[in-house]
Protein backbone atom coordinates (compact mmCIF):
# COMPACT_ATOMS: atom_id res chain seq x y z
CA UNK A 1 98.56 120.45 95.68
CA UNK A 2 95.54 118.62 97.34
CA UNK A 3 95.09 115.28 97.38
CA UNK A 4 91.58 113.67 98.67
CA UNK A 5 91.03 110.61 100.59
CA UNK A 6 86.94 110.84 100.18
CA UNK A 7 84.06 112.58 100.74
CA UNK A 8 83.71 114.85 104.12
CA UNK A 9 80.63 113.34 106.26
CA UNK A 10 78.48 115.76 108.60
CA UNK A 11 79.24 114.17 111.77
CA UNK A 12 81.16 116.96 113.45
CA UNK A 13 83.84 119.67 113.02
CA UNK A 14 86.62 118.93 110.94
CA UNK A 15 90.39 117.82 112.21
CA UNK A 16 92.77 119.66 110.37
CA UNK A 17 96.31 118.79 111.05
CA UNK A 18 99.14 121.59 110.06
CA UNK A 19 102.65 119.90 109.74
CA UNK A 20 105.59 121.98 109.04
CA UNK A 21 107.45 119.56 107.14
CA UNK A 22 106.48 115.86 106.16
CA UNK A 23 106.62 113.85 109.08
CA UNK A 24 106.27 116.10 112.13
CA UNK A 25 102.46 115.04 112.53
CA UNK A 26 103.40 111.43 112.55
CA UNK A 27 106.70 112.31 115.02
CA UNK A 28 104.36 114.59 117.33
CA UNK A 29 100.23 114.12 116.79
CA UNK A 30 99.85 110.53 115.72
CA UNK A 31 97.65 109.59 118.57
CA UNK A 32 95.45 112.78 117.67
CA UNK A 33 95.31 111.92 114.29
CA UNK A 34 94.32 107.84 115.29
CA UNK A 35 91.72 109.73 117.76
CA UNK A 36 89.79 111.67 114.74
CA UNK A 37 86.15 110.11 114.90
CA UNK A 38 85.36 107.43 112.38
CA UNK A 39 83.05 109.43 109.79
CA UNK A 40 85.10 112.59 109.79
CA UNK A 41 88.19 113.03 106.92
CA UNK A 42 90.67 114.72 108.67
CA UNK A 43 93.11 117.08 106.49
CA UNK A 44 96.92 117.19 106.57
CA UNK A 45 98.13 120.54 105.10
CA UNK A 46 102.42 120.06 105.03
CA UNK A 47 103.29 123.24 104.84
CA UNK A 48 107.12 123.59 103.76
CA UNK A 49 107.25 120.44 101.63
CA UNK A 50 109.99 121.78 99.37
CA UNK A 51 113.53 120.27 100.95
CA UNK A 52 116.76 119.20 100.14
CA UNK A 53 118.12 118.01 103.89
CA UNK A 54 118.67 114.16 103.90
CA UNK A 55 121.13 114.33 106.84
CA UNK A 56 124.48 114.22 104.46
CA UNK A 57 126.72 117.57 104.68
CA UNK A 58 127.39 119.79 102.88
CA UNK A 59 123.25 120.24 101.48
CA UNK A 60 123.59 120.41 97.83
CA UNK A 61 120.36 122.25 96.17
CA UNK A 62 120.43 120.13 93.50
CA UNK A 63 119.54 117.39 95.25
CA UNK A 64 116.38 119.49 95.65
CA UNK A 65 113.68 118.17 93.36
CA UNK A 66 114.64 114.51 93.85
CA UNK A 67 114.94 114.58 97.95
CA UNK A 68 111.12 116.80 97.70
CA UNK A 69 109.91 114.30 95.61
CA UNK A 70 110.56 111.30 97.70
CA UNK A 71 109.74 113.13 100.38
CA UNK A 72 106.40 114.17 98.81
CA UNK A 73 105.69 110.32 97.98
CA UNK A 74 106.36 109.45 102.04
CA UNK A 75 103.63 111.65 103.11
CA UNK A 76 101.19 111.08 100.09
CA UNK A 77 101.55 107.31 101.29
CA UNK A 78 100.84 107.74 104.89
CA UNK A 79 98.05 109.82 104.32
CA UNK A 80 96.18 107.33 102.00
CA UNK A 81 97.12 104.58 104.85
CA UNK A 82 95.47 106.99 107.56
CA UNK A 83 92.24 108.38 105.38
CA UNK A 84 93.10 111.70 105.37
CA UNK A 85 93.28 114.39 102.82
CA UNK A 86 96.18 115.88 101.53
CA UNK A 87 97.42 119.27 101.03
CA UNK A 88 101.48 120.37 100.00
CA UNK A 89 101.63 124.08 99.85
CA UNK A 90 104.82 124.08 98.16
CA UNK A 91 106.91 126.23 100.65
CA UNK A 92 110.63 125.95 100.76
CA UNK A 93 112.23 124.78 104.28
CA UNK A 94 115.14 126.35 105.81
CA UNK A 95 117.50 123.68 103.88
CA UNK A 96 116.89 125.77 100.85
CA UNK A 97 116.26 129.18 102.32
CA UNK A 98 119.40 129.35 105.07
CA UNK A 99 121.26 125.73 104.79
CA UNK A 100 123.96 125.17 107.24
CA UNK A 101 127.03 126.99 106.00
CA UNK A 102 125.14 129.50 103.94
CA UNK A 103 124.02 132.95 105.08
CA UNK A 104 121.31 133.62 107.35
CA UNK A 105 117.60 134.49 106.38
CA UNK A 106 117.15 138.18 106.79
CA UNK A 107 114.57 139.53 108.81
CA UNK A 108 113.01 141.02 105.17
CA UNK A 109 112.85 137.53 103.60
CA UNK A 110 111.68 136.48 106.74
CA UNK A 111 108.81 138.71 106.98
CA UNK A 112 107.64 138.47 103.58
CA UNK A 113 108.22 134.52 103.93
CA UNK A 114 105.76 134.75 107.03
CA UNK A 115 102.97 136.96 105.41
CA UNK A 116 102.78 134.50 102.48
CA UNK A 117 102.25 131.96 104.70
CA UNK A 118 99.72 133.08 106.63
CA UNK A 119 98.25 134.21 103.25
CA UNK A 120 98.50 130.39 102.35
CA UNK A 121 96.93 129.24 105.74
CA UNK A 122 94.30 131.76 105.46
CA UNK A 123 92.75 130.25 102.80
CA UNK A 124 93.16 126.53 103.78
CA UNK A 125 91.44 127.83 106.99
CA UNK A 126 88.47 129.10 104.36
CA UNK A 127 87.88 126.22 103.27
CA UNK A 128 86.49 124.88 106.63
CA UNK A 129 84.04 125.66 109.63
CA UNK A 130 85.21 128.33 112.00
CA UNK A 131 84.54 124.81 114.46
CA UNK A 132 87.09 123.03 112.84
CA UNK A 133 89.86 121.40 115.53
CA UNK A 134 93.31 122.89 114.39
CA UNK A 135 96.45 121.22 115.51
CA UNK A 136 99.58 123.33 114.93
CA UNK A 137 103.59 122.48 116.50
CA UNK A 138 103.94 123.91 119.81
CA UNK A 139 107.08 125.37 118.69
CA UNK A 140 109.48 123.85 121.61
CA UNK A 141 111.81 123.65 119.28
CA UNK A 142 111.84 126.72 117.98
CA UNK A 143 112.34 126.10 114.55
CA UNK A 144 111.76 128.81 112.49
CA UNK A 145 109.22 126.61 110.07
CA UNK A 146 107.37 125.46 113.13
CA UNK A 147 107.21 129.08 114.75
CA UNK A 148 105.90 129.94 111.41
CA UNK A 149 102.99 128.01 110.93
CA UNK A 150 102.33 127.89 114.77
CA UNK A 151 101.84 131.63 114.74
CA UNK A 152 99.94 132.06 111.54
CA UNK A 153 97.15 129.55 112.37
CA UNK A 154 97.27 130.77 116.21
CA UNK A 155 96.47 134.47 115.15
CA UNK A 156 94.21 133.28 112.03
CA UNK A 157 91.93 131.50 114.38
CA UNK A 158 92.01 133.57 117.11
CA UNK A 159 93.40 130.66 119.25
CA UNK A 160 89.96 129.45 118.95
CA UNK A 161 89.60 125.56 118.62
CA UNK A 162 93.85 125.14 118.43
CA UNK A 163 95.94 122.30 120.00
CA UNK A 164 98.95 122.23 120.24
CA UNK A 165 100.98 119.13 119.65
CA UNK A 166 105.06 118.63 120.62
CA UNK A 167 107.44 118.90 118.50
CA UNK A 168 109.04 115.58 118.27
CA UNK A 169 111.90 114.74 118.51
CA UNK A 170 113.22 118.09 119.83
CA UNK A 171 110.86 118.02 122.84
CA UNK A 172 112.73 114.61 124.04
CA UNK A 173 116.14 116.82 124.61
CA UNK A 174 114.46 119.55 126.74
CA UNK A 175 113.76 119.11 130.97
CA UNK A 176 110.28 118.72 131.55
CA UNK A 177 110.17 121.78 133.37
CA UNK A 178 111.21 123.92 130.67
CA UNK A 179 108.54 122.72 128.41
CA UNK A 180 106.16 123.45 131.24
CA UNK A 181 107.06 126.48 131.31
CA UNK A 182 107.34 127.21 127.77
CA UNK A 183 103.42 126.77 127.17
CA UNK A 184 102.46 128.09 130.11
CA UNK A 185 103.42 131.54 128.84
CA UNK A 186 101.10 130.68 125.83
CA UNK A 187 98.46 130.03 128.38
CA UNK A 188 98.34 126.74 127.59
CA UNK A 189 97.37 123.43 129.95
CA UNK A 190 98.31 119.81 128.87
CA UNK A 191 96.50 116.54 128.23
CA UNK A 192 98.42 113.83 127.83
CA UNK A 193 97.07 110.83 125.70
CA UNK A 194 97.80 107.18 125.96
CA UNK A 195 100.25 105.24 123.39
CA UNK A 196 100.79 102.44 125.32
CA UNK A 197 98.36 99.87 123.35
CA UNK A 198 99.11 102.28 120.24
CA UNK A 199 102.81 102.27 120.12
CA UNK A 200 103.43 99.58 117.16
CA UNK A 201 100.98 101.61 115.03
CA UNK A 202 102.56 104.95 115.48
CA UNK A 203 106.12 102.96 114.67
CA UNK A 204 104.26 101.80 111.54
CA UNK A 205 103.08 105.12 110.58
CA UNK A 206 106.41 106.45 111.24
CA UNK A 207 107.90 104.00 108.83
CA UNK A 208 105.97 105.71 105.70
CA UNK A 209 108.95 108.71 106.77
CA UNK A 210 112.34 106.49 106.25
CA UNK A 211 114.35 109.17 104.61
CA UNK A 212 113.74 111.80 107.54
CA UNK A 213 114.16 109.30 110.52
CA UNK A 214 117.73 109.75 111.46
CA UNK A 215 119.00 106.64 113.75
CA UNK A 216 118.55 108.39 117.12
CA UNK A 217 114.91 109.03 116.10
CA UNK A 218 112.96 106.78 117.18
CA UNK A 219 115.12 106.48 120.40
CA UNK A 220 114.28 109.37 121.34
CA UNK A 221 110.81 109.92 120.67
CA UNK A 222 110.17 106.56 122.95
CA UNK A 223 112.35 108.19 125.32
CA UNK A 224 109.47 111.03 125.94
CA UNK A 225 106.74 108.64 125.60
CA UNK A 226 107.98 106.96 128.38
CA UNK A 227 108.90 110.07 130.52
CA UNK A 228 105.19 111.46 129.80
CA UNK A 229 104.26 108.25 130.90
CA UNK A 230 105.43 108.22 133.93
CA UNK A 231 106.59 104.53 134.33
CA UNK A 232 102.60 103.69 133.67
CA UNK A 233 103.08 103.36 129.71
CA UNK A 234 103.90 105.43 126.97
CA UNK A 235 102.04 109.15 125.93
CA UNK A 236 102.02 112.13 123.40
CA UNK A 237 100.91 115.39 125.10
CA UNK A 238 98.99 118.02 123.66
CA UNK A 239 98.41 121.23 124.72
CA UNK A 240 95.17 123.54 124.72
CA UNK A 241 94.40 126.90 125.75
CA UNK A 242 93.87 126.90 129.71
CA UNK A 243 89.93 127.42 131.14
């Protein structure tokens, strides 16, 4: 499902932002989103948008349709209020593939899960310049839905015009050396990008994502901010293949 904001102007490459689930753009690439140059549409493409996790155990699956739908709704709001065009590719997240207590994903469902979505990504990618600025999870987490769309878009384009964004808020509860070293080994160098005057706003955006904001949240995300910060304000960091 695609859901336009307005017509794409010709004054550069496109932005197209690849979120795993709804909210993780918000959580981890808001001040890459805000930095999109005025004239240019930038594209959110939420990947696993089928869910039934709202933080209450055991997950029931027939919760399914209503939690996806509100869920859906979130993200189709903050995407108006941000001017960006919208794109749900309808794949079920782990809460419905492997939810906790259930068995485990096998490595065959798992395979055939990632070949249809780099099938999926493959022709989102089509639909835009091979210039187009792809932001994908760095997969700090490693969550299996971030890994999967991180790797799919990474080997689609080559690496070519990715960055990589943290996942938020799992980044806040590793040392800083560890994610270091984690990208690194992708070949990977930071930037990090001031929130300080930004902060309220990204709050705000993150508001549009109440039913996935669990109360330690926000904590924690700040918590980074400030840490990446350095005691001079608050920043996200993105990463991009090393020159």
């Amino acid at each position: 499902m695609a859901e336009r904001a307005r017509d794409v102007g010709d004054d550069g490459p496109e932005h197209v932002f690849f979120s795993p689930h709804p909210d993780d753009v918000a959580l981890g690439a808001y001040a890459s989103l805000l930095g999109v140059p005025r004239g240019i549409v930038p594209t959110l493409v939420t990947v696993f948008s089928q869910s039934c996790w709202e933080f209450v155990l055991p997950v029931d699956p027939s919760r399914a349709m209503a939690v996806t739908s509100r869920r859906m709704g979130e993200d189709r709001r903050f995407a108006r209020a941000h001017g960006a065009d919208l794109v749900h590719l309808g794949f079920r997240d782990t809460s419905l593939r492997s939810p906790p207590g259930g068995l485990p994903e096998t490595e065959e469902a798992h395979a055939a899960l990632a070949s249809r979505v780099r099938l999926a990504l493959g022709e989102v990618l089509a639909s835009v310049s091979p210039d187009a600025i792809c932001y994908v999870p760095l997969g700090i987490s490693s969550h299996v839905d971030h890994l999967l769309v991180r790797d799919a878009v990474r080997a689609l384009r080559d690496g070519h015009n990715v960055v990589y964004y943290e996942d938020l808020p799992y980044s806040a509860h590793h040392p800083e050396d560890e994610i270091v070293d984690y990208a690194w080994a992708l070949g990977l160098s930071p930037r990090c990008l001031d929130m300080t005057s930004l902060w309220s706003a990204k709050l705000r955006g993150l508001s549009f994502y109440q039913s996935q904001l669990e109360p330690q949240t926000l904590p924690a995300v700040e918590a980074h901010a400030r840490r990446l910060g350095a005691g001079r304000g608050l920043c996200e960091r993105v990463w991009t293949v090393a020159s």
